[in-house]
Each structure stands twice: as structure tokens, then as C-alpha cells.
C-alpha atoms as a PDB file:
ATOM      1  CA  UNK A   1     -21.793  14.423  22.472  1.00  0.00           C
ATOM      2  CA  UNK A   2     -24.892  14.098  20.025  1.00  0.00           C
ATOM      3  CA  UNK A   3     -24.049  14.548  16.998  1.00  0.00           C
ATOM      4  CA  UNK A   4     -26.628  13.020  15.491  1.00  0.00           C
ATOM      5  CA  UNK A   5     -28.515  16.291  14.104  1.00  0.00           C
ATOM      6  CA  UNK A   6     -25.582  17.314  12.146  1.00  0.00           C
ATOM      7  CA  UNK A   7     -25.979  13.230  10.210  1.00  0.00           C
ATOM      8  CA  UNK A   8     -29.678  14.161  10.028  1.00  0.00           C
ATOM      9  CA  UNK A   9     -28.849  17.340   8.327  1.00  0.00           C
ATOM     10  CA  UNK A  10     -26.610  16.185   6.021  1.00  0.00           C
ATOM     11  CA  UNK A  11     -28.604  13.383   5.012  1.00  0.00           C
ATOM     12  CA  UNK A  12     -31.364  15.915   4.197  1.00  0.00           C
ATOM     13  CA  UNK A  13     -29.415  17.922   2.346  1.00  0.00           C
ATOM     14  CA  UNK A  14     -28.155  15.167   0.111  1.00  0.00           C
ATOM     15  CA  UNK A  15     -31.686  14.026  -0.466  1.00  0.00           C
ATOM     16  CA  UNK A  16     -33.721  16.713  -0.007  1.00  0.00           C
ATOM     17  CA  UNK A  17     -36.572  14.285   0.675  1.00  0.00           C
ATOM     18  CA  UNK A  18     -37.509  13.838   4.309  1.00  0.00           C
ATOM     19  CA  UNK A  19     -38.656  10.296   3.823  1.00  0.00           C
ATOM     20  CA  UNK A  20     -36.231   9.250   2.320  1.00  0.00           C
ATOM     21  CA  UNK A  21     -33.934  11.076   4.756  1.00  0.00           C
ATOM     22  CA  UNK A  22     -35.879   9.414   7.552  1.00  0.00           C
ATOM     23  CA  UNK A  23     -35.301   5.503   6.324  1.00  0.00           C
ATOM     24  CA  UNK A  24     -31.682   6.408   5.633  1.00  0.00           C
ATOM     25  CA  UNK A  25     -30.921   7.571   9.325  1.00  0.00           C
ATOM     26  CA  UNK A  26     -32.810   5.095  11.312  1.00  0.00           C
ATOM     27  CA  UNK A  27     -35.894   7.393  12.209  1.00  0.00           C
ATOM     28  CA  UNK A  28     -39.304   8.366  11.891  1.00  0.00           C
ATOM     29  CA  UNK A  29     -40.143  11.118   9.440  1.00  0.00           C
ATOM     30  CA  UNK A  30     -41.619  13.315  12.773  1.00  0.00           C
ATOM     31  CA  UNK A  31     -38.224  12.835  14.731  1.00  0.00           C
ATOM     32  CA  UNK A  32     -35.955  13.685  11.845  1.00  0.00           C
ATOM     33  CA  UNK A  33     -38.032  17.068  11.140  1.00  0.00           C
ATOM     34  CA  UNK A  34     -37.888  17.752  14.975  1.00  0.00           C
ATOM     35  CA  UNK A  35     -33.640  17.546  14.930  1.00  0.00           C
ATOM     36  CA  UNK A  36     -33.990  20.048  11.716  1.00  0.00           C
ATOM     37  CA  UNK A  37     -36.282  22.459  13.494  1.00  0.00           C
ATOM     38  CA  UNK A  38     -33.745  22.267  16.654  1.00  0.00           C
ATOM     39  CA  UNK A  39     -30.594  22.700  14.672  1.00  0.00           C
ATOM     40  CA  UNK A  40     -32.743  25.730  12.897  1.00  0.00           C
ATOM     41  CA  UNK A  41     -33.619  27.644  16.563  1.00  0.00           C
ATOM     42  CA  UNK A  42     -30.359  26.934  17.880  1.00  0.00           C
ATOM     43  CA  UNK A  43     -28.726  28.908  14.624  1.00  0.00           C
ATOM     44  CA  UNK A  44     -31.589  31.806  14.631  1.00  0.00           C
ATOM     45  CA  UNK A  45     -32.313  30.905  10.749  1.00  0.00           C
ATOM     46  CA  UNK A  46     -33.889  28.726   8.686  1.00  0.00           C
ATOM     47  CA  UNK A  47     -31.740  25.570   6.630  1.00  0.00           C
ATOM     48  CA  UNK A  48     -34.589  24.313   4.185  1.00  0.00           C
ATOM     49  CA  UNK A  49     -37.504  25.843   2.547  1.00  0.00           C
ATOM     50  CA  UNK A  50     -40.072  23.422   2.511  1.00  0.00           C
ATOM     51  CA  UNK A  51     -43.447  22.665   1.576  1.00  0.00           C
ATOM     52  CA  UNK A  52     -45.874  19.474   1.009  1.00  0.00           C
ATOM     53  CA  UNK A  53     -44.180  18.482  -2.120  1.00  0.00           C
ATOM     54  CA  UNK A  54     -40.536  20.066  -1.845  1.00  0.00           C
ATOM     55  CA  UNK A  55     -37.806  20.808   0.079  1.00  0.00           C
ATOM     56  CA  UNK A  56     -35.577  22.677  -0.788  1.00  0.00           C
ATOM     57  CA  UNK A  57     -31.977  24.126   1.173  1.00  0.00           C
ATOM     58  CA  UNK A  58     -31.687  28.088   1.607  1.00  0.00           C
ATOM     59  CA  UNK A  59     -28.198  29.665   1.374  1.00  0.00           C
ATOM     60  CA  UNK A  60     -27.848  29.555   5.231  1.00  0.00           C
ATOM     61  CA  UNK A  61     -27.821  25.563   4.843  1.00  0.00           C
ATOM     62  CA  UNK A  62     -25.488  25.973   2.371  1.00  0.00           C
ATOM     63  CA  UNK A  63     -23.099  27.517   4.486  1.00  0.00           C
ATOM     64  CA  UNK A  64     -23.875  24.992   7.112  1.00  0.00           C
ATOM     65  CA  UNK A  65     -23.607  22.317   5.316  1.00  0.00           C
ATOM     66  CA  UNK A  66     -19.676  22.629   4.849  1.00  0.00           C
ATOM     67  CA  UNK A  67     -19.841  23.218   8.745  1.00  0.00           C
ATOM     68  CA  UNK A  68     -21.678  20.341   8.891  1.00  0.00           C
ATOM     69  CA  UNK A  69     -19.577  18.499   7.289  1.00  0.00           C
ATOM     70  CA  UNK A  70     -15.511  19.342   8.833  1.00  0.00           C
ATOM     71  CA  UNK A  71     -17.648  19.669  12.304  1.00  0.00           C
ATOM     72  CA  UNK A  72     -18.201  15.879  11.973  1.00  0.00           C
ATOM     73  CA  UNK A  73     -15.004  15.118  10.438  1.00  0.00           C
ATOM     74  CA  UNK A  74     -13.340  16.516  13.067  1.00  0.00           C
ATOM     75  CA  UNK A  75     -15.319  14.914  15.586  1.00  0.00           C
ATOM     76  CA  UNK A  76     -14.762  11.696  14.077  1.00  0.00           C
ATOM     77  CA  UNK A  77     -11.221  12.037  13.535  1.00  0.00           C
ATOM     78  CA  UNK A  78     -10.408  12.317  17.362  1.00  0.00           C
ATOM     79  CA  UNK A  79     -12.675   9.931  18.492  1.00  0.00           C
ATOM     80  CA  UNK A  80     -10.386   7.105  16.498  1.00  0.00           C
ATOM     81  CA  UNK A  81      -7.884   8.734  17.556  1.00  0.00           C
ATOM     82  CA  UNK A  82      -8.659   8.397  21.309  1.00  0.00           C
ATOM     83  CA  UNK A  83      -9.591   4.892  20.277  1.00  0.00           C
ATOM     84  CA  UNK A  84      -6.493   4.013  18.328  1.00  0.00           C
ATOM     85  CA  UNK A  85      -4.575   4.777  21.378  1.00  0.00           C
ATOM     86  CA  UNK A  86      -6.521   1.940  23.067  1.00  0.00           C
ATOM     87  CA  UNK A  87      -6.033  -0.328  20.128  1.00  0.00           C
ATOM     88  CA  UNK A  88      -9.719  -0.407  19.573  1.00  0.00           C
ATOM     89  CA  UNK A  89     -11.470   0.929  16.553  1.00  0.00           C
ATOM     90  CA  UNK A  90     -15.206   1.538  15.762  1.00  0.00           C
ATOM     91  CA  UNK A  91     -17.055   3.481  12.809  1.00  0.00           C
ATOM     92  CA  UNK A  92     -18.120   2.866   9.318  1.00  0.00           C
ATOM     93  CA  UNK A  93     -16.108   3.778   6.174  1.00  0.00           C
ATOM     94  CA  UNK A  94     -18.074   4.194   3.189  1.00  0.00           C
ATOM     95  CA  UNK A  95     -16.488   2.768  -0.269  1.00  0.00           C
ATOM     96  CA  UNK A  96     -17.949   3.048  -3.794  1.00  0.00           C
ATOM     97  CA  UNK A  97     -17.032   1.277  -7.393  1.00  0.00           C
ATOM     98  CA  UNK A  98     -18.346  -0.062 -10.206  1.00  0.00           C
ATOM     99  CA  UNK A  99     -20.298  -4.029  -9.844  1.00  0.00           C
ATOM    100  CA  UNK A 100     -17.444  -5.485 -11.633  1.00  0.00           C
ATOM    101  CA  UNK A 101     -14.551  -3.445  -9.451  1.00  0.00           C
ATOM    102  CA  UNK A 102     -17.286  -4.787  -6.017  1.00  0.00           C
ATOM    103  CA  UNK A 103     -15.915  -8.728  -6.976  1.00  0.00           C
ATOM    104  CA  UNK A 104     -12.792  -8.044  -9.232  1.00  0.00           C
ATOM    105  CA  UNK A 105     -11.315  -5.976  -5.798  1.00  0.00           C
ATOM    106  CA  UNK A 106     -13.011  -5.887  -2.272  1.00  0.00           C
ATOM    107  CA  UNK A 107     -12.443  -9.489  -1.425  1.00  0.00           C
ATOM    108  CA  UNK A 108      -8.928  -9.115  -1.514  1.00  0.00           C
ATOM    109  CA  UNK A 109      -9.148  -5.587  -0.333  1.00  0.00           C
ATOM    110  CA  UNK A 110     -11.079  -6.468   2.608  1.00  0.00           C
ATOM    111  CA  UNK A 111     -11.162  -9.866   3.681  1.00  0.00           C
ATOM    112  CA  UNK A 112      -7.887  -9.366   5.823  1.00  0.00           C
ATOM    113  CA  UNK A 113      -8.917  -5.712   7.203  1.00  0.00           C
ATOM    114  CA  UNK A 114     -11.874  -7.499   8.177  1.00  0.00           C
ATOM    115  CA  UNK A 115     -10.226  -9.749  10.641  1.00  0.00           C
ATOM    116  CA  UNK A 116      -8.068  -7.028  12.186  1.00  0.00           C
ATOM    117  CA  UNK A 117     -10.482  -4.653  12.751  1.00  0.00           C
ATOM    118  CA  UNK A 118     -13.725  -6.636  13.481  1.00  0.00           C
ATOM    119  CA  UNK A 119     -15.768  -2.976  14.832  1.00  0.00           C
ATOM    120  CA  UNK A 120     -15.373  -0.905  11.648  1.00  0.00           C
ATOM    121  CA  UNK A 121     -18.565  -1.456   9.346  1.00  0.00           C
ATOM    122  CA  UNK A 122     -18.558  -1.488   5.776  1.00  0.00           C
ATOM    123  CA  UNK A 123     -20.585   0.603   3.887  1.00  0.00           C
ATOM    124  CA  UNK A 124     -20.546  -0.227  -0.220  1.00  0.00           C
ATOM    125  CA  UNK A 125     -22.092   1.751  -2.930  1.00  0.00           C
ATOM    126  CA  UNK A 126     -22.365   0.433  -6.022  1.00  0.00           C
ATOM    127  CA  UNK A 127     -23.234   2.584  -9.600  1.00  0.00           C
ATOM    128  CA  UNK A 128     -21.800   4.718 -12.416  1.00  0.00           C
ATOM    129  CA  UNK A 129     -17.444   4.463 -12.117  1.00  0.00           C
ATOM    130  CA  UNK A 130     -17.485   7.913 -14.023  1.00  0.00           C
ATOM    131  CA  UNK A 131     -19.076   9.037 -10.940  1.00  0.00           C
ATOM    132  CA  UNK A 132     -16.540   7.743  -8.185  1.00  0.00           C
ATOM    133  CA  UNK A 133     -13.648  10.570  -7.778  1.00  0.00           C
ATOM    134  CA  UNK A 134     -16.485  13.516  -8.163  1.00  0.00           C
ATOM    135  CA  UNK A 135     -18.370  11.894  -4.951  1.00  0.00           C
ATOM    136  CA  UNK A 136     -15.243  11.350  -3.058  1.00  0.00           C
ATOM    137  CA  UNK A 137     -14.183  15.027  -3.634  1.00  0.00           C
ATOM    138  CA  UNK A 138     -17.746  15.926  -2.411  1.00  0.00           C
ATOM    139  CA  UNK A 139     -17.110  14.009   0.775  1.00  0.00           C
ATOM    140  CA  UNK A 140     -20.547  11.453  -0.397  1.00  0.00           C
ATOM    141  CA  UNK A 141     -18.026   8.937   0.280  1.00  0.00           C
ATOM    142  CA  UNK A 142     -14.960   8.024   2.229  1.00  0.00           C
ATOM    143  CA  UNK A 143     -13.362   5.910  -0.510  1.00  0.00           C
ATOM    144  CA  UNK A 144     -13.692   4.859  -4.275  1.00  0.00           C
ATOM    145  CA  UNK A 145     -12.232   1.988  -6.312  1.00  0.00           C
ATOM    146  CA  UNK A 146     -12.425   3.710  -9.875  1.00  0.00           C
ATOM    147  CA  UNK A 147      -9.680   4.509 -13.311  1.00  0.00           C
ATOM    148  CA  UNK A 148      -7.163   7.019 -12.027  1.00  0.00           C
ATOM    149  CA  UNK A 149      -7.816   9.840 -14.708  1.00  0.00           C
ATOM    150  CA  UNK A 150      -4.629  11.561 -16.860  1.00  0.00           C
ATOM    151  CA  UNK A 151      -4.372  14.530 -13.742  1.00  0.00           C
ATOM    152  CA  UNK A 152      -5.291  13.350 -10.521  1.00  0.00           C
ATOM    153  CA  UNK A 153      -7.111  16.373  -8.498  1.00  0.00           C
ATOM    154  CA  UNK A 154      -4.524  17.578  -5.756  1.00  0.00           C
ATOM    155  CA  UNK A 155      -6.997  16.816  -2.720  1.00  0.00           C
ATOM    156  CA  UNK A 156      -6.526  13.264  -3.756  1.00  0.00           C
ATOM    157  CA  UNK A 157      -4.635  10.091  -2.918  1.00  0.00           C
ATOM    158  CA  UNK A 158      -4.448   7.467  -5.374  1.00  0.00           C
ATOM    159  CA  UNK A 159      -3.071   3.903  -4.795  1.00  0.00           C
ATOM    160  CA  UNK A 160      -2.917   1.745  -8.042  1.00  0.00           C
ATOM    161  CA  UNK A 161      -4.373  -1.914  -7.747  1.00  0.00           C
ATOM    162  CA  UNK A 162      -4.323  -3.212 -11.471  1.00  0.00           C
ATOM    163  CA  UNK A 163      -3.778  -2.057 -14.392  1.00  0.00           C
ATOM    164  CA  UNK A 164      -5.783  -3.370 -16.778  1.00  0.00           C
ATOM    165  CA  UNK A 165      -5.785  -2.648 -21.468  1.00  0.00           C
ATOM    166  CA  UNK A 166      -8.493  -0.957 -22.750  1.00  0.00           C
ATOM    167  CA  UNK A 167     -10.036  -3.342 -25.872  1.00  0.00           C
ATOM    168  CA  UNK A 168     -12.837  -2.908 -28.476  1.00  0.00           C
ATOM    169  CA  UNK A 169     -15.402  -5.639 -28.063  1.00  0.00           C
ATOM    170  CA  UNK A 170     -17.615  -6.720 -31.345  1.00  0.00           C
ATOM    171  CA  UNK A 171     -20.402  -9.808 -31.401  1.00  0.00           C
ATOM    172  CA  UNK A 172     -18.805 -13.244 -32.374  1.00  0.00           C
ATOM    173  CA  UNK A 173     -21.002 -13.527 -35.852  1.00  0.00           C
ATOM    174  CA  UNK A 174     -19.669 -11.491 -39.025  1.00  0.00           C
ATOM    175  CA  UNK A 175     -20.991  -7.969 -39.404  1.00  0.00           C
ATOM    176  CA  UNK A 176     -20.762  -5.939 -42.373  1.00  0.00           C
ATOM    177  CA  UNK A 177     -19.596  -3.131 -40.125  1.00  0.00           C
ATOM    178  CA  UNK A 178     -17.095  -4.739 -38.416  1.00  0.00           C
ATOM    179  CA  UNK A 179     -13.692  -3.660 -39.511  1.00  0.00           C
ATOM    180  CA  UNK A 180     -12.569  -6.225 -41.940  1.00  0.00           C
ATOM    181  CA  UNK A 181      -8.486  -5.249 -40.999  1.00  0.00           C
ATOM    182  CA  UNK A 182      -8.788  -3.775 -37.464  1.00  0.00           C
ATOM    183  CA  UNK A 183      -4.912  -4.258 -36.743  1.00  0.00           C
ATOM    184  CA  UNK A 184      -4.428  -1.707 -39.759  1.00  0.00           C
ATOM    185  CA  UNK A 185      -5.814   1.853 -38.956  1.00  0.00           C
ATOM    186  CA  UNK A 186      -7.908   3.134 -41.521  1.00  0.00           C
ATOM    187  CA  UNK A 187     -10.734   5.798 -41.202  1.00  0.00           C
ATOM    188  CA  UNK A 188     -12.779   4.302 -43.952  1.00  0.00           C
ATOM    189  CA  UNK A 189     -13.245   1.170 -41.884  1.00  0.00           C
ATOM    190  CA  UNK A 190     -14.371   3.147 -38.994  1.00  0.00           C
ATOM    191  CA  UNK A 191     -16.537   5.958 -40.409  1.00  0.00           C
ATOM    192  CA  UNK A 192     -19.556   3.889 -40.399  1.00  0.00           C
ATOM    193  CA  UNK A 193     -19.117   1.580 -37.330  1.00  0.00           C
ATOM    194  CA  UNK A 194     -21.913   1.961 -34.862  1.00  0.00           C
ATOM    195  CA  UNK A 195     -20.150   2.213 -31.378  1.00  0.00           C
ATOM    196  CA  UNK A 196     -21.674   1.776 -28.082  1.00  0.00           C
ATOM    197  CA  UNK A 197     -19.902   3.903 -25.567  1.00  0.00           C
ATOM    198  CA  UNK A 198     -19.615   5.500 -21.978  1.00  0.00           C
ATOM    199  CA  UNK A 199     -21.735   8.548 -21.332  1.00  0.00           C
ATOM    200  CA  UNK A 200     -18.411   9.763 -19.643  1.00  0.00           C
ATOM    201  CA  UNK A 201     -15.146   8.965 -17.792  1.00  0.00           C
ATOM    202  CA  UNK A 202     -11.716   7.808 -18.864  1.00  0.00           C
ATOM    203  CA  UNK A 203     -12.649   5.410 -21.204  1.00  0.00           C
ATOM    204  CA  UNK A 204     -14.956   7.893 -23.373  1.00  0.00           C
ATOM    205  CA  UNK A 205     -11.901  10.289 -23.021  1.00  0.00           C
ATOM    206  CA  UNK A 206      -9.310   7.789 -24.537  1.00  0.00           C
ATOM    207  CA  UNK A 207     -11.635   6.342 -27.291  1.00  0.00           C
ATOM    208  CA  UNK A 208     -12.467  10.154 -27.989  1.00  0.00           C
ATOM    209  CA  UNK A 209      -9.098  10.881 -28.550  1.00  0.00           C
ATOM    210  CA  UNK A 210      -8.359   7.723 -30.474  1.00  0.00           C
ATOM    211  CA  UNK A 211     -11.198   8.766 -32.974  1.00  0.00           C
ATOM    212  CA  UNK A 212      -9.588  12.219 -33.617  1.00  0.00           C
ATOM    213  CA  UNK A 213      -6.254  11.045 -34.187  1.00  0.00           C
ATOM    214  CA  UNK A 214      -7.451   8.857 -36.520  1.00  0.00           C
ATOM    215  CA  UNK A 215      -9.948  12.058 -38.495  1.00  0.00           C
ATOM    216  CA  UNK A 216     -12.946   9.997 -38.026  1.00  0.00           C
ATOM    217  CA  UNK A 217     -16.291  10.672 -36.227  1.00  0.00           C
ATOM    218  CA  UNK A 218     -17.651   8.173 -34.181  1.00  0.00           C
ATOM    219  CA  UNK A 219     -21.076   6.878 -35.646  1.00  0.00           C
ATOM    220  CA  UNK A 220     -22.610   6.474 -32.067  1.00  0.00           C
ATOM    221  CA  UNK A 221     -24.951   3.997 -31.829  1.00  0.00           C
ATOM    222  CA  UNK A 222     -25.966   4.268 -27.975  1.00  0.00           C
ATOM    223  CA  UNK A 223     -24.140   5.920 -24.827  1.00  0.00           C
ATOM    224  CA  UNK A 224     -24.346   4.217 -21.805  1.00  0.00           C
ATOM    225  CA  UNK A 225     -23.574   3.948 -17.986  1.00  0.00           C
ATOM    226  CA  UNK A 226     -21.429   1.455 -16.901  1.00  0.00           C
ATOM    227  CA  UNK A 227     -19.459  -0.673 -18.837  1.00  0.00           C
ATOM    228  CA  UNK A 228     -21.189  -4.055 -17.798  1.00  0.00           C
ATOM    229  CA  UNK A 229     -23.841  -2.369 -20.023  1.00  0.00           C
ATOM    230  CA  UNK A 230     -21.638  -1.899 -23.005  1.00  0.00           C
ATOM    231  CA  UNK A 231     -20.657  -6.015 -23.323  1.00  0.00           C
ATOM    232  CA  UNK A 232     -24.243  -6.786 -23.168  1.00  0.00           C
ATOM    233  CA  UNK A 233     -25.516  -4.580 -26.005  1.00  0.00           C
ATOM    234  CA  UNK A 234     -22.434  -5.942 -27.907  1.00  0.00           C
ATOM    235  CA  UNK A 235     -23.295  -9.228 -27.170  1.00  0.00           C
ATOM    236  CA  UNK A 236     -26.632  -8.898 -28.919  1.00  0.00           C
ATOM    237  CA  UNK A 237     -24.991  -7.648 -32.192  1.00  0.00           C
ATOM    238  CA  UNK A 238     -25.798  -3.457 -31.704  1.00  0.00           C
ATOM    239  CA  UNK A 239     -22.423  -2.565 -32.432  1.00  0.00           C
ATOM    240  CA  UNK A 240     -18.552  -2.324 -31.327  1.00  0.00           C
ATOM    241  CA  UNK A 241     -17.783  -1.121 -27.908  1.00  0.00           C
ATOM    242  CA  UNK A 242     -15.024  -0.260 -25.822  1.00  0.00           C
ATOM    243  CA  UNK A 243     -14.471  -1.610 -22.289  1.00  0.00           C
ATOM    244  CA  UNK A 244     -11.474  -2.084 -20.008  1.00  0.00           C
ATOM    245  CA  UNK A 245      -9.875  -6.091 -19.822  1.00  0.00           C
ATOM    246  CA  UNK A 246     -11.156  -6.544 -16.410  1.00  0.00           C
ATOM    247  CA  UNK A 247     -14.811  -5.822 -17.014  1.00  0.00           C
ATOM    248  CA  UNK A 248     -14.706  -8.252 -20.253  1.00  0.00           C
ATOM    249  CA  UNK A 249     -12.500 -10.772 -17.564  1.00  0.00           C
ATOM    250  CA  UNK A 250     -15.324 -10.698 -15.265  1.00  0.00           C
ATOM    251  CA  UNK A 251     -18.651 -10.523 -17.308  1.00  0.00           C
ATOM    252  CA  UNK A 252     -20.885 -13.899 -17.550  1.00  0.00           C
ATOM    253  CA  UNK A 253     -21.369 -12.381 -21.443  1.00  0.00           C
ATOM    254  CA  UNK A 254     -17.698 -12.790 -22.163  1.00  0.00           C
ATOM    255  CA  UNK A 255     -17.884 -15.780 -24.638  1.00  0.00           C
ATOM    256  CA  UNK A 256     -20.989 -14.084 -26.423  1.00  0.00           C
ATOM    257  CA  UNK A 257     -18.170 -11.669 -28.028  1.00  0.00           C
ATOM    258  CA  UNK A 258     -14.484 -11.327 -28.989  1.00  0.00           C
ATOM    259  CA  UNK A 259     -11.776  -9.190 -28.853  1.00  0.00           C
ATOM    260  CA  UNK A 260     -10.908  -6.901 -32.100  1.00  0.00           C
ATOM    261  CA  UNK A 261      -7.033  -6.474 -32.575  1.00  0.00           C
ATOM    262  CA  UNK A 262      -7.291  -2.575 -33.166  1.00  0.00           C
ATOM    263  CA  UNK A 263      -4.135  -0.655 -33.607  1.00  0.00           C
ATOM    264  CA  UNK A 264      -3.390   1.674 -32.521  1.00  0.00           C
ATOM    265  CA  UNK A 265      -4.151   0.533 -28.749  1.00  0.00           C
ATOM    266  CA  UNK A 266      -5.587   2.431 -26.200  1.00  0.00           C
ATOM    267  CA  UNK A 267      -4.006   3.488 -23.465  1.00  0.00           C
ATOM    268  CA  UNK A 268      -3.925   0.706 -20.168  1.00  0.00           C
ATOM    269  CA  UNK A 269      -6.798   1.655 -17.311  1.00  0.00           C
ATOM    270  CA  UNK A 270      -5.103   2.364 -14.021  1.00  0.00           C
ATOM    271  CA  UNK A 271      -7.578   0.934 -11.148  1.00  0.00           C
ATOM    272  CA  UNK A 272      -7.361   1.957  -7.632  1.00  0.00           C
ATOM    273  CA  UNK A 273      -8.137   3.708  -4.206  1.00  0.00           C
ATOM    274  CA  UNK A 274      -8.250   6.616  -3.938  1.00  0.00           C
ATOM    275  CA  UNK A 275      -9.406   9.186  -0.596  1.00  0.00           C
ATOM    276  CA  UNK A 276      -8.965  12.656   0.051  1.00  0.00           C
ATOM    277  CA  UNK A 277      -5.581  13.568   1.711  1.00  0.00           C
ATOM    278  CA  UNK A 278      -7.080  15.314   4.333  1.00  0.00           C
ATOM    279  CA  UNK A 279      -9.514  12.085   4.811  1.00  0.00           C
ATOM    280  CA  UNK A 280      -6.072  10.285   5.895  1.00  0.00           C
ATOM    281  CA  UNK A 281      -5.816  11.995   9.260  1.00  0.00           C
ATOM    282  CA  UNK A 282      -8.390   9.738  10.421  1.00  0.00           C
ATOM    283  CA  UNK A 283      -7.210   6.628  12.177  1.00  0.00           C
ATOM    284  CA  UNK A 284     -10.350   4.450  11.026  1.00  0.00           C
ATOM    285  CA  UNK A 285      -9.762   5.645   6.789  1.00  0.00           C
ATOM    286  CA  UNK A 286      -5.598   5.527   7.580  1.00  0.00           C
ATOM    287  CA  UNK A 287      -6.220   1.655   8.961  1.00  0.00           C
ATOM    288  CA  UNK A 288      -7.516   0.598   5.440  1.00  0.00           C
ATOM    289  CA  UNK A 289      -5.536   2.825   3.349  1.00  0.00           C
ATOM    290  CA  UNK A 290      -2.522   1.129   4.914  1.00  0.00           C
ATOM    291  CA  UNK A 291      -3.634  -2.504   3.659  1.00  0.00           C
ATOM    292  CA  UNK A 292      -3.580  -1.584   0.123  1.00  0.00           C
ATOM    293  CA  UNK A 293      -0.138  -2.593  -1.511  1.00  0.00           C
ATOM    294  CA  UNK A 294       0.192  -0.647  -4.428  1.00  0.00           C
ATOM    295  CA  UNK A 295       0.972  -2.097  -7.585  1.00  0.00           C
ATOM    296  CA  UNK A 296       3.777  -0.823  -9.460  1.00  0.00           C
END
């Protein structure tokens, strides 16, 4: 079976650019618009709405595009498991984290599953952790290393890998700003503190939350993505951030700050796998969920 038109439409609807849609499938721009215009006969209506500078998808390719999606699932899902039963199995599984979770974790992770299962290919995606669990629940990708958040969706399966204290970072020289007593919780010494903090995710919840217990505003110096981000604009003296043990662990900026002893502490970051339950009927996302040993 050729399923290929259903990847090509998929693709396209994730990018809505038909280059780009074309380099990411293997193909030439003309061949990927000729499986669209197929799939769009053989249905009797049209999926995008397109013109020379967009595209665009109608509410037919909506509705497809869910079809799209279980149809290859499905597919996939009994092909491994044809294959299991001959102790062979092929296909890709795509896994996304953070840079510092890519050589903190997937070593480890993968180095043994690797060995046993030389015909599955490995597809990583690296960017924004606060973005992980919302493109695994979308189906973007099979798998995400990211901070298990305070209720874990239902669709979801979470493994744990680390855990791992959330600390405030500040730049090695003396700062006015810098909380003088940071082991003694005082709003005074934090009202005018310029933080540099996550855009979003766990962390920005907990250090929210820290911030209102204590009746203080955050003075907000700069939000950014990523936490690798965060120790570098601390290391150049823009403010105090907040960033989880392992990311501090693992940065080459490390030694260009130090750790404040703030009480109260923040919560500890729970790192690990997680896949959508319904993902784990499929032998080829089953075989590497089963080589995680979760950490208690």
C-alpha cells in the first residue's frame, strides 16, 4: 500500500508551504502538488486553498487531516506488528527535548535501543521544552523528553528519568540588586530584582507562584525561550534567573555564575518520557518505551 499521499498531506498541512513541504518529504515541489491534487479528486473536494503566495487548508482538510492522521497510525501500528512477530522491526520514531535534555538524556536513552533494534531511525527535534507535551498531544511527535507538569493530561504516559531542584542563578560579581540575605525571605529584597525568566512552562509556573506567596511582583527584566538562554544573560550581569540543576550542570557558562541560597525553594523538576497512551499500541514506540527504567 502507498501511503505516501497521506505523509505528503500531512506534511502540508503542518507547513502550509509547498516548498518547504517538498524538501521535508523527499520530493520535487511538482510531484508533491500532483499527490495533493490526487488525494483532492479521489475525495470529490478540495483540502487547501491556494494561491502564488499562500496556502491555506479548507475545513474539508481539516476533517481529513485527523483521518489522515489515525489512517496512518493504524497502518503503522500493524505493520510492526506483523514485523514484531518476525522479530524484525523497521520505522522511524520521532523524539523532541530541549539541547541540554539532547546530551543530559539520549545517550543513555538510546545507545542500548540502538544496538537491539538496528532498523528503527531516529528522528530528534530540538527547541522550546515549554513546547514538548503540547506537540506530542498534537501527534507532531512520537515522543518528548520535557518537566512533567503538576496534572499530567490523561492521553499521556509519563516515565520519570531525573529529578532535578529548581535554583536562582545571579552573575559571580556583587550587584546592588542582588539579594544581600537570599536564605531569608523578604519582599523588600526582591521588589526591585530584575529577573530573566521563561516565556512559559513549569518553571515560569513555580517561580510565578513563588513570587505571589511571597506579595511581590516580579521586576522582569527579559522573558525568554529556553533555559540555556537564561544562564547566558545571567552570565553577563542582566539580572537573576531561574533554571532547573541540570541545565546549570550542563552549560559551558556554569562557572560565569553562582548559585543563590533562596528560601523558600522551589519545587524539584521532574524530567522524563512521555507518549500518548494510545501511541503505546505500536510495537516500534512500545520497543523504546520499554527501555526506559523509571526513576523513583
Amino acid at each position: 500500500m502507498d501511503m505516501r499521499p497521506l505523509k505528503h498531506f500531512l506534511v502540508l498541512a503542518d507547513t502550509l508551504h509547498f516548498g518547504r513541504a517538498s524538501e521535508a518529504c523527499h520530493v520535487s515541489p511538482s510531484t508533491l502538488s500532483r499527490s495533493i491534487r490526487q488525494l483532492e479528486e479521489s475525495l470529490g473536494v478540495p483540502l487547501f486553498e491556494r494561491d502564488n503566495r499562500h496556502v491555506a487548508m479548507t475545513r474539508q482538510g481539516h476533517h481529513f487531516q485527523d483521518y489522515a492522521r489515525d489512517a496512518l497510525e493504524e497502518w503503522e501500528r500493524l505493520r510492526h506488528s506483523l514485523m514484531s512477530e518476525a522479530l524484525t522491526l523497521t520505522g522511524e520514531i520521532s523524539v523532541y527535548c530541549s539541547v541540554t535534555a539532547s546530551y543530559s538524556f539520549l545517550y543513555d536513552l538510546l545507545s542500548e535501543f540502538r544496538t537491539r533494534y538496528p532498523g528503527i531511525e531516529l528522528k530528534l527535534h530540538t527547541g522550546d521544552p515549554a513546547q514538548a507535551m503540547s506537540r506530542v498531544l498534537a501527534g507532531d511527535e512520537d515522543m518528548a523528553i520535557t518537566s512533567r507538569p503538576r496534572r499530567l493530561p490523561e492521553a499521556l504516559a509519563f516515565k520519570s528519568l531525573t529529578r532535578s531542584p529548581l535554583v536562582f542563578i545571579a552573575p559571580p560579581e556583587e550587584r546592588p540588586w542582588i539579594p544581600a540575605t537570599p536564605e531569608s525571605p523578604s519582599a523588600d529584597q526582591w521588589r526591585d530584582v530584575p529577573m530573566i525568566l521563561s516565556e512559559s512552562g513549569l518553571s515560569r509556573e513555580m517561580i510565578d507562584t513563588w513570587f505571589r506567596a511571597l506579595g511581590v511582583k516580579p521586576k522582569i527584566y527579559a522573558q525568554v525561550t529556553g533555559h540555556e538562554a537564561i544562564v547566558s544573560m545571567v552570565s553577563l550581569g542582566f539580572g537573576v534567573g531561574v533554571v532547573p540543576g541540570i541545565v546549570l550542570e550542563a552549560s559551558p557558562l556554569a562557572e560565569r555564575v553562582r548559585v543563590l541560597p533562596v528560601k523558600p525553594e522551589l519545587p524539584h523538576y521532574d524530567v522524563g518520557l512521555c507518549v500518548l497512551n494510545r501511541r503505546l499500541k505500536s510495537p516500534l514506540i512500545d520497543a523504546l518505551w520499554a527501555e526506559v527504567e523509571e526513576r523513583d
